[in-house]
Protein backbone atom coordinates (compact mmCIF):
# COMPACT_ATOMS: atom_id res chain seq x y z
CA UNK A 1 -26.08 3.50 10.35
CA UNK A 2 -26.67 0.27 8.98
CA UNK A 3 -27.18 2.07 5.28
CA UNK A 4 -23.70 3.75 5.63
CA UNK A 5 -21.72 0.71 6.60
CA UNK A 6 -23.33 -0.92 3.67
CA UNK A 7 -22.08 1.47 1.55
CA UNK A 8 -18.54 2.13 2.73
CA UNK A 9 -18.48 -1.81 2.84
CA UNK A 10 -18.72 -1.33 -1.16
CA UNK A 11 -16.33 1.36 -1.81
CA UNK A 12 -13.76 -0.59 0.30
CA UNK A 13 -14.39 -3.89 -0.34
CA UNK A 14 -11.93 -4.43 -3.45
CA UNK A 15 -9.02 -2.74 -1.44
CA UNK A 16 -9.75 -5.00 1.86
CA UNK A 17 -10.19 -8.34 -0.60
CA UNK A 18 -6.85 -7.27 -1.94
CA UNK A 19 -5.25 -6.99 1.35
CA UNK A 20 -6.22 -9.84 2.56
CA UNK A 21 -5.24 -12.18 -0.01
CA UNK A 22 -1.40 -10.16 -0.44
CA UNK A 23 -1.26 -10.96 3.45
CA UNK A 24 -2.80 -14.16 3.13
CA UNK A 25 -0.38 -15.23 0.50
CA UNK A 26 2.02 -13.68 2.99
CA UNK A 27 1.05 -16.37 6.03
CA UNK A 28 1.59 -19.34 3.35
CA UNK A 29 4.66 -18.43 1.87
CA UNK A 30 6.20 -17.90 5.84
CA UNK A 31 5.45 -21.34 6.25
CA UNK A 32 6.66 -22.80 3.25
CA UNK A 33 9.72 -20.89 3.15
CA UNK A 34 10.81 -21.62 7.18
CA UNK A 35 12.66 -25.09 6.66
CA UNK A 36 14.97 -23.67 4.08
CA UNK A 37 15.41 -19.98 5.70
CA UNK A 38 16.53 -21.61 8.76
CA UNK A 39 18.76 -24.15 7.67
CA UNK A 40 19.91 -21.26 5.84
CA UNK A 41 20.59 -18.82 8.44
CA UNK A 42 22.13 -21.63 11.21
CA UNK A 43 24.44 -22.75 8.01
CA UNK A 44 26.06 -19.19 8.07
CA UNK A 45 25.65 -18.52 11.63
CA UNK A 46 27.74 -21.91 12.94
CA UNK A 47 26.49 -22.91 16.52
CA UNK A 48 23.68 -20.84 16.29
CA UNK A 49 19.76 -21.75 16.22
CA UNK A 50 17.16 -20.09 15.09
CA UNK A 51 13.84 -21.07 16.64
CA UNK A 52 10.58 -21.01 14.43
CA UNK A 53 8.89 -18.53 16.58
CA UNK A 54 11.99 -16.23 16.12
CA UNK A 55 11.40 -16.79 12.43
CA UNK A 56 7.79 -16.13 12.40
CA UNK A 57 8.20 -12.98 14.33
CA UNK A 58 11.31 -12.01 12.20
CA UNK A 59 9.22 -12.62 9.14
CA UNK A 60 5.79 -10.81 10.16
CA UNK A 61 5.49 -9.39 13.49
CA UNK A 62 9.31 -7.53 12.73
CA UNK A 63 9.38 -8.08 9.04
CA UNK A 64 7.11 -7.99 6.30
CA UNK A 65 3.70 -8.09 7.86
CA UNK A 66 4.24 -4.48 9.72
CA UNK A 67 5.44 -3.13 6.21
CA UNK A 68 2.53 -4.39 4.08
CA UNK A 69 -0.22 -4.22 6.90
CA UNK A 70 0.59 -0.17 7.61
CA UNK A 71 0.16 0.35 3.69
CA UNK A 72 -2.94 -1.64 3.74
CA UNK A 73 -4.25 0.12 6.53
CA UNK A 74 -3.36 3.81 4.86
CA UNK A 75 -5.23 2.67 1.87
CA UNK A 76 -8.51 1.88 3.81
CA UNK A 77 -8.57 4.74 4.86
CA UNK A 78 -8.76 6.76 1.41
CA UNK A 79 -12.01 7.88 0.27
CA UNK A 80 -14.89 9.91 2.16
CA UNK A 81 -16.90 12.71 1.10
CA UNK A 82 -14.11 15.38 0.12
CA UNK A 83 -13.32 12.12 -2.80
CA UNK A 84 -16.59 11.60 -3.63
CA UNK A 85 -17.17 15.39 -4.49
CA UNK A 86 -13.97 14.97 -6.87
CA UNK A 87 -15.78 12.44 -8.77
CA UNK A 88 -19.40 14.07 -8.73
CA UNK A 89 -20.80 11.42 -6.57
CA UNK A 90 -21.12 13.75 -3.07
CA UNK A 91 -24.59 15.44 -4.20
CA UNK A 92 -26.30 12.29 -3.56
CA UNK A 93 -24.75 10.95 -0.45
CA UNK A 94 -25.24 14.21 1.19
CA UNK A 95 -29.10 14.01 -0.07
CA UNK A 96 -29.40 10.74 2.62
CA UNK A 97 -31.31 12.08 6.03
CA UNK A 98 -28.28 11.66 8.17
CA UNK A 99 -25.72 13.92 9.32
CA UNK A 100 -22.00 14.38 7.73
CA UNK A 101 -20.51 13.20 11.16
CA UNK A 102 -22.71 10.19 10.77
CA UNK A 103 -20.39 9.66 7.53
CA UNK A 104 -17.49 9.60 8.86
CA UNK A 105 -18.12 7.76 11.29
CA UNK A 106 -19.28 4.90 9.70
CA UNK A 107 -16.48 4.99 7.03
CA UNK A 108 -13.49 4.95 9.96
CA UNK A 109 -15.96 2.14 11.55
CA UNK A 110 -16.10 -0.08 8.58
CA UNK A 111 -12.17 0.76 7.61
CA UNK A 112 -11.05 0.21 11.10
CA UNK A 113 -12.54 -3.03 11.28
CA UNK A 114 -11.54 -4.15 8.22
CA UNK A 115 -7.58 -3.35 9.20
CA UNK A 116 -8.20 -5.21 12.44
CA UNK A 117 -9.35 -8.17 10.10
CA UNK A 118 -6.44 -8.06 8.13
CA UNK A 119 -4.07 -7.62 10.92
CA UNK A 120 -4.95 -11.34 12.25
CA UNK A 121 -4.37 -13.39 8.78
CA UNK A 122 -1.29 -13.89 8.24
CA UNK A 123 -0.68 -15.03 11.47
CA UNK A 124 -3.66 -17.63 12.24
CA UNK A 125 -2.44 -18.89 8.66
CA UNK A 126 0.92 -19.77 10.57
CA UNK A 127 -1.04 -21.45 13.04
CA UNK A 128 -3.11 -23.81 10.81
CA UNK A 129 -0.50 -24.79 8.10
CA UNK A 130 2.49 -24.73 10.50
CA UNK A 131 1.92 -28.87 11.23
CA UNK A 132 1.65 -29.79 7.54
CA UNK A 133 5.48 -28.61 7.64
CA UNK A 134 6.14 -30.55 10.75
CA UNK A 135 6.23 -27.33 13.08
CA UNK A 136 3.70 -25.44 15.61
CA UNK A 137 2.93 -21.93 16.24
CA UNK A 138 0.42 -21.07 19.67
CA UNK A 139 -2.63 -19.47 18.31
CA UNK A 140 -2.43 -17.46 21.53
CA UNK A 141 0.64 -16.02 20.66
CA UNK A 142 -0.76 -15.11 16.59
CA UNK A 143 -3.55 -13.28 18.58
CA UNK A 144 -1.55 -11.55 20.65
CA UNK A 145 0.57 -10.33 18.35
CA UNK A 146 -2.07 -9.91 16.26
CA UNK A 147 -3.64 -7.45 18.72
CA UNK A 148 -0.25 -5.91 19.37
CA UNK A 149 0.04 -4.63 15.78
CA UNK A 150 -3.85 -3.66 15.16
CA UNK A 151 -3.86 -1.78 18.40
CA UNK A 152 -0.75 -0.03 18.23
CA UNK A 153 -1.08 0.59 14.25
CA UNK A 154 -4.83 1.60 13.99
CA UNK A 155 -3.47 5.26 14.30
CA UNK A 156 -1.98 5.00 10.43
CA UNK A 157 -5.20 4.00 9.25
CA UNK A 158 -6.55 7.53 10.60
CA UNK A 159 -3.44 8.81 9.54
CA UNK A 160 -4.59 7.68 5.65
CA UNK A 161 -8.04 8.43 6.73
CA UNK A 162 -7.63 12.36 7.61
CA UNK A 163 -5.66 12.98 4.98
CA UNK A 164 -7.96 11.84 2.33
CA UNK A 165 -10.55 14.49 4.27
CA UNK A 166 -7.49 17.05 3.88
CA UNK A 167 -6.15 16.97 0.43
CA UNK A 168 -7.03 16.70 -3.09
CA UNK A 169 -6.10 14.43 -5.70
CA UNK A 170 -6.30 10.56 -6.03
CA UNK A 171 -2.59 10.44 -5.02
CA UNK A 172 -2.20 13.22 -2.81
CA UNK A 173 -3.05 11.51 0.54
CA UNK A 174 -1.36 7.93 0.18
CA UNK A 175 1.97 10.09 -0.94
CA UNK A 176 1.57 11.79 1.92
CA UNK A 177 1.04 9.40 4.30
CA UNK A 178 3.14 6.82 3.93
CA UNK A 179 5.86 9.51 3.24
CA UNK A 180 5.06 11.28 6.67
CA UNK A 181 5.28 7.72 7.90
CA UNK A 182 8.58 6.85 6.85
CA UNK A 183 9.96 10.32 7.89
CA UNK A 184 8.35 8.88 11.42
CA UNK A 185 10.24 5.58 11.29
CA UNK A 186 13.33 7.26 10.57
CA UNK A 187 12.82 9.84 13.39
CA UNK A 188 12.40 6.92 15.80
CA UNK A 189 15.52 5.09 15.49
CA UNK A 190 17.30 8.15 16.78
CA UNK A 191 17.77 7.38 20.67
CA UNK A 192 16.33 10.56 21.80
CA UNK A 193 13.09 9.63 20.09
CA UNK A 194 12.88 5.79 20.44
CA UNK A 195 10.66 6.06 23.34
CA UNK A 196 8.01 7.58 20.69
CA UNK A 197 8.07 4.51 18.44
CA UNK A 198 5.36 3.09 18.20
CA UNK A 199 6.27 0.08 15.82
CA UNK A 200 8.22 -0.95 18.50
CA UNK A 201 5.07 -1.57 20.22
CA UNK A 202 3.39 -2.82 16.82
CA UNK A 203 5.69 -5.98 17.12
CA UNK A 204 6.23 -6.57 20.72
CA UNK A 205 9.83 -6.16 20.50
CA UNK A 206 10.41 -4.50 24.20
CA UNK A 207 8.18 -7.26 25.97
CA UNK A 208 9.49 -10.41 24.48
CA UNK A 209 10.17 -12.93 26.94
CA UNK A 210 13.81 -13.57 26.80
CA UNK A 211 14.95 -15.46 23.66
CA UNK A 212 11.44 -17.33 23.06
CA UNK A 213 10.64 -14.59 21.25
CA UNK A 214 6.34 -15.12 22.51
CA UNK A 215 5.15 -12.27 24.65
CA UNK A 216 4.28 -12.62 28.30
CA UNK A 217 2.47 -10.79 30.77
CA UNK A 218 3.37 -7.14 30.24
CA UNK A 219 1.83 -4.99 27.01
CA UNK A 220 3.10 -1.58 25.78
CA UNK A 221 0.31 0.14 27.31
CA UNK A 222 1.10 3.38 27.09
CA UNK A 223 2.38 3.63 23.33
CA UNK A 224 -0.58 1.69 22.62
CA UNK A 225 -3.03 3.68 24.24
CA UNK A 226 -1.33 7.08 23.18
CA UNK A 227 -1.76 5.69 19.54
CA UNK A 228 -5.40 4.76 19.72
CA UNK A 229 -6.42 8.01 21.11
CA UNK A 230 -4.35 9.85 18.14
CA UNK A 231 -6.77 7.75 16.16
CA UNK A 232 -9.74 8.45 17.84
CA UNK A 233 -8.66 12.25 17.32
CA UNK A 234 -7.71 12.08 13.94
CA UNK A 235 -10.89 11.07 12.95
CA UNK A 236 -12.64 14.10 14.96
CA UNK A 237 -11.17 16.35 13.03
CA UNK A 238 -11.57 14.59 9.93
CA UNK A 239 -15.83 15.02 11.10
CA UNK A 240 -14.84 18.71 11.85
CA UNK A 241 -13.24 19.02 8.44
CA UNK A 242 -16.24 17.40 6.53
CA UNK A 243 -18.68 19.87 8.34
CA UNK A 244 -16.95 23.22 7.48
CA UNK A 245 -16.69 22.30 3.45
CA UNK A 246 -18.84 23.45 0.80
CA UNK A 247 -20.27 20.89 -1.54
């Protein structure tokens, strides 16, 4: 198992290094940009404040982060044996003494953890340059909300991941996901189907604690837990899929 991490580690790693610094670059520029966006926003807004953790979560949790993150995470999850037999490469993978399953396994392991990863960077980034622009930002609150999105989200990374198991072409399955996502997002603003959003539950929005805008006790459990197991089955069938092709 080791052997396959290794080597999914090296057909993702340029994609994950690329992620991280977008979405660390994403964590800096927050903080740099807060003093001005606020003054900003309470200049046109007259008696109104905006708080700096309703700016952080405006700009990440609610904002950019969930945008770039759910790309990131579809693009992770590219790649696999039905790629590799595109470009020649599958004859020798499938030569190692292991099974297929054992495959794809360790390539959603690997991707998975890398999403996780970059799920928690922007925000700790918040946390540690925050004082240099005379603010603060709980680090318990970036890891909660960093384990809000992850949690919630991980299902798009299987989302990327089956698809790339599912469809030809070096395009084919980021088209199709993130398009299939977006048709999702739309679908979930209509109020018959908001209770099936899950970036609602990416970003915390339905358990903030009153205008603080930190989370409290309570977690979307539910959503959350619905999405992981979509995950989890996602990836079955993406093992199923592998099995039943011909290389």
């Amino acid at each position: 198992m080791k052997a396959l991490l290794w080597k999914s580690w090296l057909e993702t790693r340029s994609r994950f290094m690329s992620a991280a610094i977008i979405l660390a670059i994403l964590g800096v520029s927050t903080v740099v940009r807060a003093p001005a966006t606020i003054a900003g926003w309470e200049s046109v807004h007259v008696g109104e404040r905006m708080s700096y953790p309703l700016y952080i979560w405006l700009s990440l949790s609610h904002g950019y982060l969930q945008f770039l993150w759910i790309v990131a995470a579809v693009i992770l999850g590219l790649g696999g044996l039905l790629r590799e037999r595109s470009s020649g490469s599958s004859t020798f993978t499938l030569s190692l003494p292991v099974r297929r399953s054992s495959h794809v396994v360790a390539r959603s392991l690997l991707g998975a953890a890398e999403a996780v990863a970059l799920g928690f960077i922007p925000g700790l980034i918040v946390v540690v340059l925050s004082p240099l622009a005379g603010l603060s930002y709980p680090a318990s609150q970036a890891l909660i909300f960093g384990a809000l999105l992850v949690s919630a989200g991980l299902v798009f990374y299987s989302v990327g991941f089956f698809l790339s198991h599912v469809l030809h072409g070096e395009y084919a399955a980021p088209g199709v996901g993130l398009g299939l996502i977006a048709a999702f997002y739309v679908l979930t603003r209509l109020p018959r189907l908001e209770a099936l959003s899950v970036f609602d539950a990416m970003d915390g929005k339905l358990h903030l604690v009153g205008q603080t805008f930190f989370m409290g006790p309570s977690y979307p459990i539910v959503t959350t837990l619905a999405s992981l197991a979509t995950a989890v089955a996602l990836v079955a069938l993406s093992a199923r899929r592998v099995k039943s092709v011909e290389f």
